[in-house]
PDB file of N, CA and C in Angstrom:
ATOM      1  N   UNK A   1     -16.996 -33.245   1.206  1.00  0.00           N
ATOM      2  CA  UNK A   1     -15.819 -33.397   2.035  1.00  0.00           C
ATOM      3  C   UNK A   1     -16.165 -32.934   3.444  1.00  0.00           C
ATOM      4  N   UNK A   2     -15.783 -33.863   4.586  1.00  0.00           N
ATOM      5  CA  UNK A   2     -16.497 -33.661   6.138  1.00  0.00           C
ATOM      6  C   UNK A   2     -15.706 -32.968   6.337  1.00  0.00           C
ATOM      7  N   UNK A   3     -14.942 -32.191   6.244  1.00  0.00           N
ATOM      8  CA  UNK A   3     -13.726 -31.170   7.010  1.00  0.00           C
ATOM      9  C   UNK A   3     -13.440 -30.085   6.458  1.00  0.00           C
ATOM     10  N   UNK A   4     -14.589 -30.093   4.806  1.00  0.00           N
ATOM     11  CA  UNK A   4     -13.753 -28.651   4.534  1.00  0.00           C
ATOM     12  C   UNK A   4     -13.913 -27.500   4.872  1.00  0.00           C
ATOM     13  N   UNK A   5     -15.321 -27.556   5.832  1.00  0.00           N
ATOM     14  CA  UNK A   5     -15.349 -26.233   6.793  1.00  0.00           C
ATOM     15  C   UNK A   5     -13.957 -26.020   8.052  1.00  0.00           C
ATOM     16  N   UNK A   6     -13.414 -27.035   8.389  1.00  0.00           N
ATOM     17  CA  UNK A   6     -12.558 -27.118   8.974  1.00  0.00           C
ATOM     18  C   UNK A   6     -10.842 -26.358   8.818  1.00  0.00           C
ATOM     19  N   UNK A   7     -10.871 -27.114   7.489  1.00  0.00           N
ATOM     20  CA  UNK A   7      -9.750 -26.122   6.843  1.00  0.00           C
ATOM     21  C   UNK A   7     -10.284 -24.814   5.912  1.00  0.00           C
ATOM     22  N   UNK A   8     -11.011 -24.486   5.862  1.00  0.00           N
ATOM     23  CA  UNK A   8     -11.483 -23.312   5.603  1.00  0.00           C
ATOM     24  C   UNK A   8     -10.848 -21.943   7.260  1.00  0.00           C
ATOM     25  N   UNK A   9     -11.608 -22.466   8.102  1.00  0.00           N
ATOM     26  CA  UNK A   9     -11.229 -22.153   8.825  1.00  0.00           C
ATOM     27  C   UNK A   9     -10.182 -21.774   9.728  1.00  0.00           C
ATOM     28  N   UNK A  10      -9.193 -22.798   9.614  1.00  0.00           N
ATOM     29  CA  UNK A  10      -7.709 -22.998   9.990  1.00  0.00           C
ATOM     30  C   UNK A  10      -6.737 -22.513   8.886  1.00  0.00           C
ATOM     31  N   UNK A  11      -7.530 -21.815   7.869  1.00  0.00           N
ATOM     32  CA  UNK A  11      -6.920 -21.005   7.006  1.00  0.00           C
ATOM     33  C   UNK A  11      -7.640 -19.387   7.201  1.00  0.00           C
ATOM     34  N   UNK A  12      -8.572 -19.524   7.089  1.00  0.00           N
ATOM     35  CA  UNK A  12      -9.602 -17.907   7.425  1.00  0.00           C
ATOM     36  C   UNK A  12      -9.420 -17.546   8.618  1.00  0.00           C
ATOM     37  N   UNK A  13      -9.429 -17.812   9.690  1.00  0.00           N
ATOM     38  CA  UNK A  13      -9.216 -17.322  11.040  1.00  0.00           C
ATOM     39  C   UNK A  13      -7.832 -16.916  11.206  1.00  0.00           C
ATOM     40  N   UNK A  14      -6.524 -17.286  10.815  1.00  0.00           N
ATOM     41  CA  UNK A  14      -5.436 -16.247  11.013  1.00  0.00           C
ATOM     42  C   UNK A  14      -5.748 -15.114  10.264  1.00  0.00           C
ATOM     43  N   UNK A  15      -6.024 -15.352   8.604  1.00  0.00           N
ATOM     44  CA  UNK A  15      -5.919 -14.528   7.701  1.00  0.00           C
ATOM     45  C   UNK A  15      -6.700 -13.417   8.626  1.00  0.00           C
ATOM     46  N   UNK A  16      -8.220 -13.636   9.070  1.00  0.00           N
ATOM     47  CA  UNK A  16      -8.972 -12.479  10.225  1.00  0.00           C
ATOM     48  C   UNK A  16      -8.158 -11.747  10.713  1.00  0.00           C
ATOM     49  N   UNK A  17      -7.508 -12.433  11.930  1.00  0.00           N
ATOM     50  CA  UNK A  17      -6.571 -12.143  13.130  1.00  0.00           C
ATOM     51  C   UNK A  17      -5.320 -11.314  12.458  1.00  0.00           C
ATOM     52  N   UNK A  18      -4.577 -11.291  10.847  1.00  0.00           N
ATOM     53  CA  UNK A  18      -3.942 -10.620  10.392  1.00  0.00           C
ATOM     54  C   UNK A  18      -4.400  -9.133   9.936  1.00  0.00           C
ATOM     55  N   UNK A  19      -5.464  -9.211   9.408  1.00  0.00           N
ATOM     56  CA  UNK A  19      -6.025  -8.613   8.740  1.00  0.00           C
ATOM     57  C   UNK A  19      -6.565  -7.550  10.147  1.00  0.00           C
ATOM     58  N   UNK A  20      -6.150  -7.463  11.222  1.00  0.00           N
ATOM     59  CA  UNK A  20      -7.161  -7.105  12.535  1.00  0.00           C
ATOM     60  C   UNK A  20      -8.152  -7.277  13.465  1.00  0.00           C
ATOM     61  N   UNK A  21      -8.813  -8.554  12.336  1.00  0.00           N
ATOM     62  CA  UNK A  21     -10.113  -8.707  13.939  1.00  0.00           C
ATOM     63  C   UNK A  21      -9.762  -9.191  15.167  1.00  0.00           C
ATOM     64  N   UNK A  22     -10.881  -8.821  15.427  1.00  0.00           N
ATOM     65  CA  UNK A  22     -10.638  -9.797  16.993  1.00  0.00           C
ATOM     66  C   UNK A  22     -11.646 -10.656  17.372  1.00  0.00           C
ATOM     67  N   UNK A  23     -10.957 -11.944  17.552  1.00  0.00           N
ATOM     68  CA  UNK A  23     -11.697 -13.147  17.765  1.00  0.00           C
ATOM     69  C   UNK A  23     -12.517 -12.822  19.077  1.00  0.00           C
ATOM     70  N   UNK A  24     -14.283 -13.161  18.852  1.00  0.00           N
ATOM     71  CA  UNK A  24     -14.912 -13.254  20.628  1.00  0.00           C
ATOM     72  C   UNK A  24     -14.789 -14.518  21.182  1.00  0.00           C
ATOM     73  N   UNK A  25     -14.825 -14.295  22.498  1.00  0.00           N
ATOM     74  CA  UNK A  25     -13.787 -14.692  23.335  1.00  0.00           C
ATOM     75  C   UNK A  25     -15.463 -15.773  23.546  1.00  0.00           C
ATOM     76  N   UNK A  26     -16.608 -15.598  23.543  1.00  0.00           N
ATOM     77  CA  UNK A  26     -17.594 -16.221  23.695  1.00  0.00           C
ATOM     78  C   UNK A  26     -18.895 -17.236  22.586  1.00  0.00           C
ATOM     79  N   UNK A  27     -17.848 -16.749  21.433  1.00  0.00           N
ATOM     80  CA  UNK A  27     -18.294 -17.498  20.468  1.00  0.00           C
ATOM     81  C   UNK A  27     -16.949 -17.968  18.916  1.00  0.00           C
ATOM     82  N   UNK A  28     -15.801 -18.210  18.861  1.00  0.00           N
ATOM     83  CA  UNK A  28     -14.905 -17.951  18.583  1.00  0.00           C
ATOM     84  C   UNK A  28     -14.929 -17.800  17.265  1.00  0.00           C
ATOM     85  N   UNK A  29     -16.547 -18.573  16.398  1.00  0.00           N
ATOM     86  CA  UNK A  29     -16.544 -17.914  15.010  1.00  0.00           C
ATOM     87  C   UNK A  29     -17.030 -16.827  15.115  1.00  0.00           C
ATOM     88  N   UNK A  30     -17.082 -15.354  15.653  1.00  0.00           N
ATOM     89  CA  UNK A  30     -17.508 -14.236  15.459  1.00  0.00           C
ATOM     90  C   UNK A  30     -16.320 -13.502  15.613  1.00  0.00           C
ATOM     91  N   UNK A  31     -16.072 -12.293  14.909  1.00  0.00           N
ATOM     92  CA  UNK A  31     -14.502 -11.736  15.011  1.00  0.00           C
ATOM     93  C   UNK A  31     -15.323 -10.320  14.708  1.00  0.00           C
ATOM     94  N   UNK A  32     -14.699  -9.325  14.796  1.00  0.00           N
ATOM     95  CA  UNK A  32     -14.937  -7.613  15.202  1.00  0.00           C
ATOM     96  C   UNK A  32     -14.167  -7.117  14.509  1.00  0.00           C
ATOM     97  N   UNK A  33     -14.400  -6.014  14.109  1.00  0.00           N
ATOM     98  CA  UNK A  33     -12.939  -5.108  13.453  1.00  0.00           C
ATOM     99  C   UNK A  33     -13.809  -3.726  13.591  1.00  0.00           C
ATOM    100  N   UNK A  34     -13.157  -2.186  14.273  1.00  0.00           N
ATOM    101  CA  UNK A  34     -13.100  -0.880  13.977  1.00  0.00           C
ATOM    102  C   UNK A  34     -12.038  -0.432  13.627  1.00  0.00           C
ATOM    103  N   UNK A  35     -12.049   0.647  13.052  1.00  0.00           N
ATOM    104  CA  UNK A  35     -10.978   1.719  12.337  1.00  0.00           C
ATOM    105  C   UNK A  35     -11.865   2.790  12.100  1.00  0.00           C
ATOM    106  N   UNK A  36     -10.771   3.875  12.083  1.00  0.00           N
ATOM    107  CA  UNK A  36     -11.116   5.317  11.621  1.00  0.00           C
ATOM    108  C   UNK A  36     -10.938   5.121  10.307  1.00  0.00           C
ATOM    109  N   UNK A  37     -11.885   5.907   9.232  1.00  0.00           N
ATOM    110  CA  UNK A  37     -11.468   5.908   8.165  1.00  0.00           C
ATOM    111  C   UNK A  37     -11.640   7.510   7.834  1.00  0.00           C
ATOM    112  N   UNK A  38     -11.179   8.344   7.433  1.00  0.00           N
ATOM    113  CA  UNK A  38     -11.655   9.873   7.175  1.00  0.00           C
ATOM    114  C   UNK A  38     -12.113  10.765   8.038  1.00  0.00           C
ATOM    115  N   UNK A  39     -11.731  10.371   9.574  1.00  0.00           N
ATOM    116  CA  UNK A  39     -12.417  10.828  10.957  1.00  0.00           C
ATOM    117  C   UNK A  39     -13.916   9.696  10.950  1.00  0.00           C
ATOM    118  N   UNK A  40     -14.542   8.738  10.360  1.00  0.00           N
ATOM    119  CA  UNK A  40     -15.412   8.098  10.669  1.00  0.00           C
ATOM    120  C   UNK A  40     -15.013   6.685  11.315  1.00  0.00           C
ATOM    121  N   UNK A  41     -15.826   5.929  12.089  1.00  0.00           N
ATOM    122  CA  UNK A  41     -15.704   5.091  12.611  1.00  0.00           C
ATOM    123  C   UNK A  41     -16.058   3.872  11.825  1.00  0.00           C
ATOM    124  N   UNK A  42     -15.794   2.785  10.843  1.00  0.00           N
ATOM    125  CA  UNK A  42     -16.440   1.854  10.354  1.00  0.00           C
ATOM    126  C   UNK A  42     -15.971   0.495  11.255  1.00  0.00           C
ATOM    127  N   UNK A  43     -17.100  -0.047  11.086  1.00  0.00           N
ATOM    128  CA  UNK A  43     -17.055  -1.337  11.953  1.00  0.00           C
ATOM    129  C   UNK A  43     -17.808  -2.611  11.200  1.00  0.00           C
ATOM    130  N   UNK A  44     -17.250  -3.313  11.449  1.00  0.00           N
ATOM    131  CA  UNK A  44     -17.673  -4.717  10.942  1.00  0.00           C
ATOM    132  C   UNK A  44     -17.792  -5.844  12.456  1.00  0.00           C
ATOM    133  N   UNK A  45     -18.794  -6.851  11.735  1.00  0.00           N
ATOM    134  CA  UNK A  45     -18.975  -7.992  12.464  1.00  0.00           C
ATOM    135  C   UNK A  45     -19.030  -8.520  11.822  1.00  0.00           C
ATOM    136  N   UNK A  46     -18.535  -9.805  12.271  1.00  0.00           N
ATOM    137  CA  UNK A  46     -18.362 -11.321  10.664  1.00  0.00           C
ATOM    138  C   UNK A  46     -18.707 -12.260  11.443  1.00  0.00           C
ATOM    139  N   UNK A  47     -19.117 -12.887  10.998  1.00  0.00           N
ATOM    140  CA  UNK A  47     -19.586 -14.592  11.577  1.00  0.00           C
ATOM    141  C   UNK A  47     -18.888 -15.690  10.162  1.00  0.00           C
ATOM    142  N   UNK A  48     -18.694 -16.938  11.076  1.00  0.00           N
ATOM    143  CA  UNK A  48     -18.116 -17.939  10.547  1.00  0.00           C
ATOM    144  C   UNK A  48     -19.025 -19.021  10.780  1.00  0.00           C
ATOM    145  N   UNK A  49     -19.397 -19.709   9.886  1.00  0.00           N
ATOM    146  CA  UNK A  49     -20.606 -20.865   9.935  1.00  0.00           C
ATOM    147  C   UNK A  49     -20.221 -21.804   9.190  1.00  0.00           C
ATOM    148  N   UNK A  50     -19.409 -23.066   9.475  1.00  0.00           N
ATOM    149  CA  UNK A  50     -19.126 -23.823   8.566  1.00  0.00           C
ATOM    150  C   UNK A  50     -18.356 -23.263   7.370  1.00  0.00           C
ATOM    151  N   UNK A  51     -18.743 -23.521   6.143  1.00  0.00           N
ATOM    152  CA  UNK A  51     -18.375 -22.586   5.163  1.00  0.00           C
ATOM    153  C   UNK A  51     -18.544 -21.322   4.175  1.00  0.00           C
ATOM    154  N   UNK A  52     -19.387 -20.776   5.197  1.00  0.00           N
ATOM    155  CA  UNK A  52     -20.226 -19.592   5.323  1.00  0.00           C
ATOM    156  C   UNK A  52     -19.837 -18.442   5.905  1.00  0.00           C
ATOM    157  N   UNK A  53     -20.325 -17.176   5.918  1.00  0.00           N
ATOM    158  CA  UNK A  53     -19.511 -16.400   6.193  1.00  0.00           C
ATOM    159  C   UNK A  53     -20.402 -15.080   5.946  1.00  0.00           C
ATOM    160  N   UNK A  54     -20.964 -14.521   7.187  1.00  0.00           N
ATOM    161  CA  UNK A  54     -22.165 -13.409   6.983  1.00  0.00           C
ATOM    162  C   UNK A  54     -21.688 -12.054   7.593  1.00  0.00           C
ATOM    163  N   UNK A  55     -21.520 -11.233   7.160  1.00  0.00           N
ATOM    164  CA  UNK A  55     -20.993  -9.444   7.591  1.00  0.00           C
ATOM    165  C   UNK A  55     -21.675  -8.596   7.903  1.00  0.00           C
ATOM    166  N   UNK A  56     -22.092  -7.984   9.070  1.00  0.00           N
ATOM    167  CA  UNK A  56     -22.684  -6.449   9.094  1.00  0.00           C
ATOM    168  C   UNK A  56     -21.392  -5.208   9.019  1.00  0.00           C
ATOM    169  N   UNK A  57     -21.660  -4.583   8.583  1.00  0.00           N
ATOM    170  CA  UNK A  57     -20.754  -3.646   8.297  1.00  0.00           C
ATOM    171  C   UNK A  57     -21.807  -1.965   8.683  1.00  0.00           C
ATOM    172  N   UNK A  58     -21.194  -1.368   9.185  1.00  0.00           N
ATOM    173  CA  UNK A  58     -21.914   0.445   9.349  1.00  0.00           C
ATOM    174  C   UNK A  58     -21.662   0.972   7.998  1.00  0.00           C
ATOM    175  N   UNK A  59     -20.691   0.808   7.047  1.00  0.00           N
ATOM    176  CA  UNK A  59     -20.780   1.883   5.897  1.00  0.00           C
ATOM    177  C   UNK A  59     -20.219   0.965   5.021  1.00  0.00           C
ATOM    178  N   UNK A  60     -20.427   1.125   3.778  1.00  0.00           N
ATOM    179  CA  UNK A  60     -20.337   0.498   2.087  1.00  0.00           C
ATOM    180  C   UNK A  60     -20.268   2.026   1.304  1.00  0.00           C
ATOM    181  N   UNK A  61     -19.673   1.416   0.523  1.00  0.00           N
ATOM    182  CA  UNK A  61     -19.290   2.340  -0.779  1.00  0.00           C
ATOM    183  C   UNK A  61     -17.399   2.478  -1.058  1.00  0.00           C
ATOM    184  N   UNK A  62     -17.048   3.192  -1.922  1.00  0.00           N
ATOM    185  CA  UNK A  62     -15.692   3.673  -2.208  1.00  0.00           C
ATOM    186  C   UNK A  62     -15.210   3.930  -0.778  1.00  0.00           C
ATOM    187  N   UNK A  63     -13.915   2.802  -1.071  1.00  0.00           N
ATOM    188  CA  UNK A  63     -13.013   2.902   0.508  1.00  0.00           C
ATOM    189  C   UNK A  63     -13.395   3.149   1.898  1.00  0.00           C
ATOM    190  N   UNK A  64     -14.697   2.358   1.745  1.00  0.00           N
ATOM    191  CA  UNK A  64     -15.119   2.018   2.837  1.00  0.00           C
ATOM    192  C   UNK A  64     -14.244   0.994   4.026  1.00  0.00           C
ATOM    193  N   UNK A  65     -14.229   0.564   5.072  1.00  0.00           N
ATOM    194  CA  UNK A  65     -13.679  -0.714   5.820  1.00  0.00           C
ATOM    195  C   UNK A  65     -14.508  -2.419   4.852  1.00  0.00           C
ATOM    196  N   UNK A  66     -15.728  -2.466   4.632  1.00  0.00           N
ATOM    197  CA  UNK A  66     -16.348  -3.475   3.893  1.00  0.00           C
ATOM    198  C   UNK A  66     -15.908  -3.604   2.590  1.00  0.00           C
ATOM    199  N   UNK A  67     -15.354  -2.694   1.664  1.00  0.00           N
ATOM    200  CA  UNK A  67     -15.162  -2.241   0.422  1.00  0.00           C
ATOM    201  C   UNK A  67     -13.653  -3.215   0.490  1.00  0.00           C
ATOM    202  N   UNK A  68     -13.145  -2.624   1.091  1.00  0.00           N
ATOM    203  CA  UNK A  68     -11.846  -2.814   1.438  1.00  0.00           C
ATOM    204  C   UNK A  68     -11.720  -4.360   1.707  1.00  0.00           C
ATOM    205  N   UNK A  69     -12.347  -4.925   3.277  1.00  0.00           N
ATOM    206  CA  UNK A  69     -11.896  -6.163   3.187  1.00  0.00           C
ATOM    207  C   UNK A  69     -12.616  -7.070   2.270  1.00  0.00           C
ATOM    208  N   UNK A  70     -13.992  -6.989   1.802  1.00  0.00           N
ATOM    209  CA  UNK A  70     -14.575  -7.621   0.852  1.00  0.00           C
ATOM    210  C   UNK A  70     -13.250  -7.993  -0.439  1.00  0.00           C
ATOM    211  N   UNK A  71     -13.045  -7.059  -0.687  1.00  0.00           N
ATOM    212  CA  UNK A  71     -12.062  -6.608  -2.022  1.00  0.00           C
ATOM    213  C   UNK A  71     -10.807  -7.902  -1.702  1.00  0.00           C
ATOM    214  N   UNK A  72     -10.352  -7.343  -0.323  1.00  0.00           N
ATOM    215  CA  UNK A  72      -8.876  -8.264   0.141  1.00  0.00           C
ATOM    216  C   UNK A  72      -9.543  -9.606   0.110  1.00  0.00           C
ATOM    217  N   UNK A  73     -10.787 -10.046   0.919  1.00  0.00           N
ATOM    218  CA  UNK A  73     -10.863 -11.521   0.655  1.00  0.00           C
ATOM    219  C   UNK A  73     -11.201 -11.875  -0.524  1.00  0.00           C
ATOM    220  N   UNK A  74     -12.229 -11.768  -1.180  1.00  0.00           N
ATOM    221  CA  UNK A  74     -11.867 -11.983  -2.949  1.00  0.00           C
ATOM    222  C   UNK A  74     -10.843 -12.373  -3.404  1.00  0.00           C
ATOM    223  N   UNK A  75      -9.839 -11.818  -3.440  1.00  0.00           N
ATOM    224  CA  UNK A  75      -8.323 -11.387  -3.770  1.00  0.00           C
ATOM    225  C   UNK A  75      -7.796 -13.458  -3.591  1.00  0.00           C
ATOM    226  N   UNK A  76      -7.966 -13.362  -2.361  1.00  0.00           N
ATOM    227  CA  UNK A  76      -7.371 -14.502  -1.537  1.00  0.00           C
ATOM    228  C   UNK A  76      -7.857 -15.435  -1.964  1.00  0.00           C
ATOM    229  N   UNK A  77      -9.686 -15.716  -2.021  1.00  0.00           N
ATOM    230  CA  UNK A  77     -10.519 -16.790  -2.278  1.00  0.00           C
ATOM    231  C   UNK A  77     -11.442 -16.616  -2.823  1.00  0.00           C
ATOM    232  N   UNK A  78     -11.988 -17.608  -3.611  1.00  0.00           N
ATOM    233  CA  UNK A  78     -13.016 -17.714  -4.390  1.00  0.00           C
ATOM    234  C   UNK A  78     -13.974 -17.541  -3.894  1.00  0.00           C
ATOM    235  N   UNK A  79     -14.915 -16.064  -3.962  1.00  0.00           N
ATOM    236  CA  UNK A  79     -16.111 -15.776  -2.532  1.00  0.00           C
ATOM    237  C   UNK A  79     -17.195 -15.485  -3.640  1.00  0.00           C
ATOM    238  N   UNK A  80     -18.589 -15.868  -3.121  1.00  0.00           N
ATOM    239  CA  UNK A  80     -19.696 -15.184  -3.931  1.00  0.00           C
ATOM    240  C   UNK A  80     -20.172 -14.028  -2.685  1.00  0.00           C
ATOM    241  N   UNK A  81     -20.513 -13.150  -3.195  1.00  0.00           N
ATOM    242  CA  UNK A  81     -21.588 -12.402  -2.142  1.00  0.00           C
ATOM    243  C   UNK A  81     -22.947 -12.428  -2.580  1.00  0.00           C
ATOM    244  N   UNK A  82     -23.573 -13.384  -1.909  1.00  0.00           N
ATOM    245  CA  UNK A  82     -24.745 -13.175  -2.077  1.00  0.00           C
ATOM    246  C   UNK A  82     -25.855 -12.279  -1.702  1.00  0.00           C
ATOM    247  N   UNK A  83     -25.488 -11.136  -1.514  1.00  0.00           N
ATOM    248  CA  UNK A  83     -26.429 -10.217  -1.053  1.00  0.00           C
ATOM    249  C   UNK A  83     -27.328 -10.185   0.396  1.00  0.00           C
ATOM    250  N   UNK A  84     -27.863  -9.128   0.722  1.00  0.00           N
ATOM    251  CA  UNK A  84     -28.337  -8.696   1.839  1.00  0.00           C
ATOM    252  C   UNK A  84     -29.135 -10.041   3.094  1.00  0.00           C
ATOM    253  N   UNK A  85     -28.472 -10.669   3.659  1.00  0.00           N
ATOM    254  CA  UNK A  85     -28.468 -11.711   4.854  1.00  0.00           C
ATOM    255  C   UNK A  85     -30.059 -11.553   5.184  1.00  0.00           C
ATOM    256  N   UNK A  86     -31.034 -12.341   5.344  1.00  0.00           N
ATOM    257  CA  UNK A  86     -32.356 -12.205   5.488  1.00  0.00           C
ATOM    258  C   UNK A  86     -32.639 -12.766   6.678  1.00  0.00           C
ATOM    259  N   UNK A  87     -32.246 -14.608   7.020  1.00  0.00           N
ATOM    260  CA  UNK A  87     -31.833 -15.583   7.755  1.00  0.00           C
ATOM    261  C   UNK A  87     -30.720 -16.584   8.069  1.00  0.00           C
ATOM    262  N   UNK A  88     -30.675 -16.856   9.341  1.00  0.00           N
ATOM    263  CA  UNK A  88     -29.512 -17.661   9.491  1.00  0.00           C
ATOM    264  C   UNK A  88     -29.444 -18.844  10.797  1.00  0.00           C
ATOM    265  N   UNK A  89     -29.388 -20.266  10.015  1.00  0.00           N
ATOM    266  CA  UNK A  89     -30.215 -21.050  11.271  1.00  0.00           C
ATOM    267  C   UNK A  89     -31.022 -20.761  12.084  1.00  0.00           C
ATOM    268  N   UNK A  90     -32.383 -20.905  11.269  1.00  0.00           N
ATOM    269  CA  UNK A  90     -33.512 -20.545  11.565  1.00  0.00           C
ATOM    270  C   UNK A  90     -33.536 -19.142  12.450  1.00  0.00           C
ATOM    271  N   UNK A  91     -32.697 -18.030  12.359  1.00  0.00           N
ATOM    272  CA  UNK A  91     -33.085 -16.726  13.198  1.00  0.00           C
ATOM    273  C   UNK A  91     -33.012 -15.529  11.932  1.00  0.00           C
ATOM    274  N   UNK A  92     -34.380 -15.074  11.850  1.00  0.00           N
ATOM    275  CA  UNK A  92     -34.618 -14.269  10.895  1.00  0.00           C
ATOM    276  C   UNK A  92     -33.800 -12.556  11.341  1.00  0.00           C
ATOM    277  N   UNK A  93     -33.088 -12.496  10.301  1.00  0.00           N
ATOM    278  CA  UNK A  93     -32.243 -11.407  10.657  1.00  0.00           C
ATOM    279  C   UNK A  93     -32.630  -9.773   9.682  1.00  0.00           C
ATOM    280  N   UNK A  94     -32.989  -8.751   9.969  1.00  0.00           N
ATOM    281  CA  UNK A  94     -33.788  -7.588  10.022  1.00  0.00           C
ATOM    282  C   UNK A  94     -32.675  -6.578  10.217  1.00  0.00           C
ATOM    283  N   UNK A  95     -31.725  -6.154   9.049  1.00  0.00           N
ATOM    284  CA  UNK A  95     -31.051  -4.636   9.463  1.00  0.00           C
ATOM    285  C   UNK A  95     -31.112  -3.159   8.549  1.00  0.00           C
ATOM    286  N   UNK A  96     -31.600  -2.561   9.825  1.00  0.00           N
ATOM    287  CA  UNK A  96     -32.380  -0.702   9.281  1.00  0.00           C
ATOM    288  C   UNK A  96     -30.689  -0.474   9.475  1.00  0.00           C
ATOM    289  N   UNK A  97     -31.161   1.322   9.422  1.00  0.00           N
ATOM    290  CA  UNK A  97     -29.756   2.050   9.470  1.00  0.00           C
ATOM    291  C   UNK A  97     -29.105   1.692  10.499  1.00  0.00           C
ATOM    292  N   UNK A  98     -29.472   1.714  11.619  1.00  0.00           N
ATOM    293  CA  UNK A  98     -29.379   1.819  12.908  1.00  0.00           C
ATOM    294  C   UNK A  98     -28.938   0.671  13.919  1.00  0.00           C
ATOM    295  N   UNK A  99     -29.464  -0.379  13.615  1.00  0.00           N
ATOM    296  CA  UNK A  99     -29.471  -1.347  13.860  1.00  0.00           C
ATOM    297  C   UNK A  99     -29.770  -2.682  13.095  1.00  0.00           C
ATOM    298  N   UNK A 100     -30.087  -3.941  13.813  1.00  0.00           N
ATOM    299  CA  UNK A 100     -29.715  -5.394  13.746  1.00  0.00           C
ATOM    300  C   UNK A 100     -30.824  -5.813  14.699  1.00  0.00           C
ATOM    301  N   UNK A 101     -31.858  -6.420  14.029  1.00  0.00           N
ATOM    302  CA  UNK A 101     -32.905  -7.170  15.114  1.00  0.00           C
ATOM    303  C   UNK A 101     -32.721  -8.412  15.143  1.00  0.00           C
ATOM    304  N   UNK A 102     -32.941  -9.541  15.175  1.00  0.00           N
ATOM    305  CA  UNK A 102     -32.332 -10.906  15.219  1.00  0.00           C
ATOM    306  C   UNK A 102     -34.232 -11.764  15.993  1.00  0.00           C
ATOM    307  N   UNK A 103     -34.669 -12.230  15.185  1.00  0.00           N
ATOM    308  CA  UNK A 103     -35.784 -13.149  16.043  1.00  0.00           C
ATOM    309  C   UNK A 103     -35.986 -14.267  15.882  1.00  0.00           C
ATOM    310  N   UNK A 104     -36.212 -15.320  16.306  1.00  0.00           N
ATOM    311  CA  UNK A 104     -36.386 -16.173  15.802  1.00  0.00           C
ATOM    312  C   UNK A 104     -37.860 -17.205  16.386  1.00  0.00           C
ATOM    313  N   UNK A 105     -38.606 -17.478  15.524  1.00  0.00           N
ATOM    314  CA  UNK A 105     -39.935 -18.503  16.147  1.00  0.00           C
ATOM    315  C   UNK A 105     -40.089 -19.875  16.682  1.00  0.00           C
TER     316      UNK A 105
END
């Protein structure tokens, strides 16, 4: 189906925008979210790719911010997580504690 990234989208992008992110203003599938959680800061970045959908998150575990919305989108839609993001159109993606390297050849 040629559009179902389309309505994927025109359904996932409010649900975002409800849920708190904030759409960038320079790429409009990338959306942001911080909160305090326990005096800590957790933060997420999400990307939207067609019907795809890749997360860095600063902290995982019990009631985490990732824990949490992972959990809520599930809830909503039928999601697999496929585990730890390696590459993504052709840019090989690399994340330590600290950071997010991004290269591509």
């Amino acid at each position: 189906m040629a559009q179902a990234g389309r309505r994927w989208q025109r359904s996932l992008f409010p649900w975002l925008r409800e849920w708190g992110f904030t759409q960038c203003a320079s790429d409009p599938c990338v959306f942001t979210l911080s909160r305090d959680i326990d005096g800590v800061t957790h933060r997420l970045i999400l990307g939207c790719y067609v019907d795809d959908l890749f997360t860095l998150y600063s902290h995982d575990g019990p009631n985490s911010l990732y824990e949490n919305f992972t959990s809520d989108l599930s809830s909503r839609w039928n999601v697999e997580d496929e585990g730890p993001i390696s590459d993504l159109l052709n840019v090989d993606i690399t994340a330590e504690a600290d950071n997010v390297t991004l290269t591509q050849q």
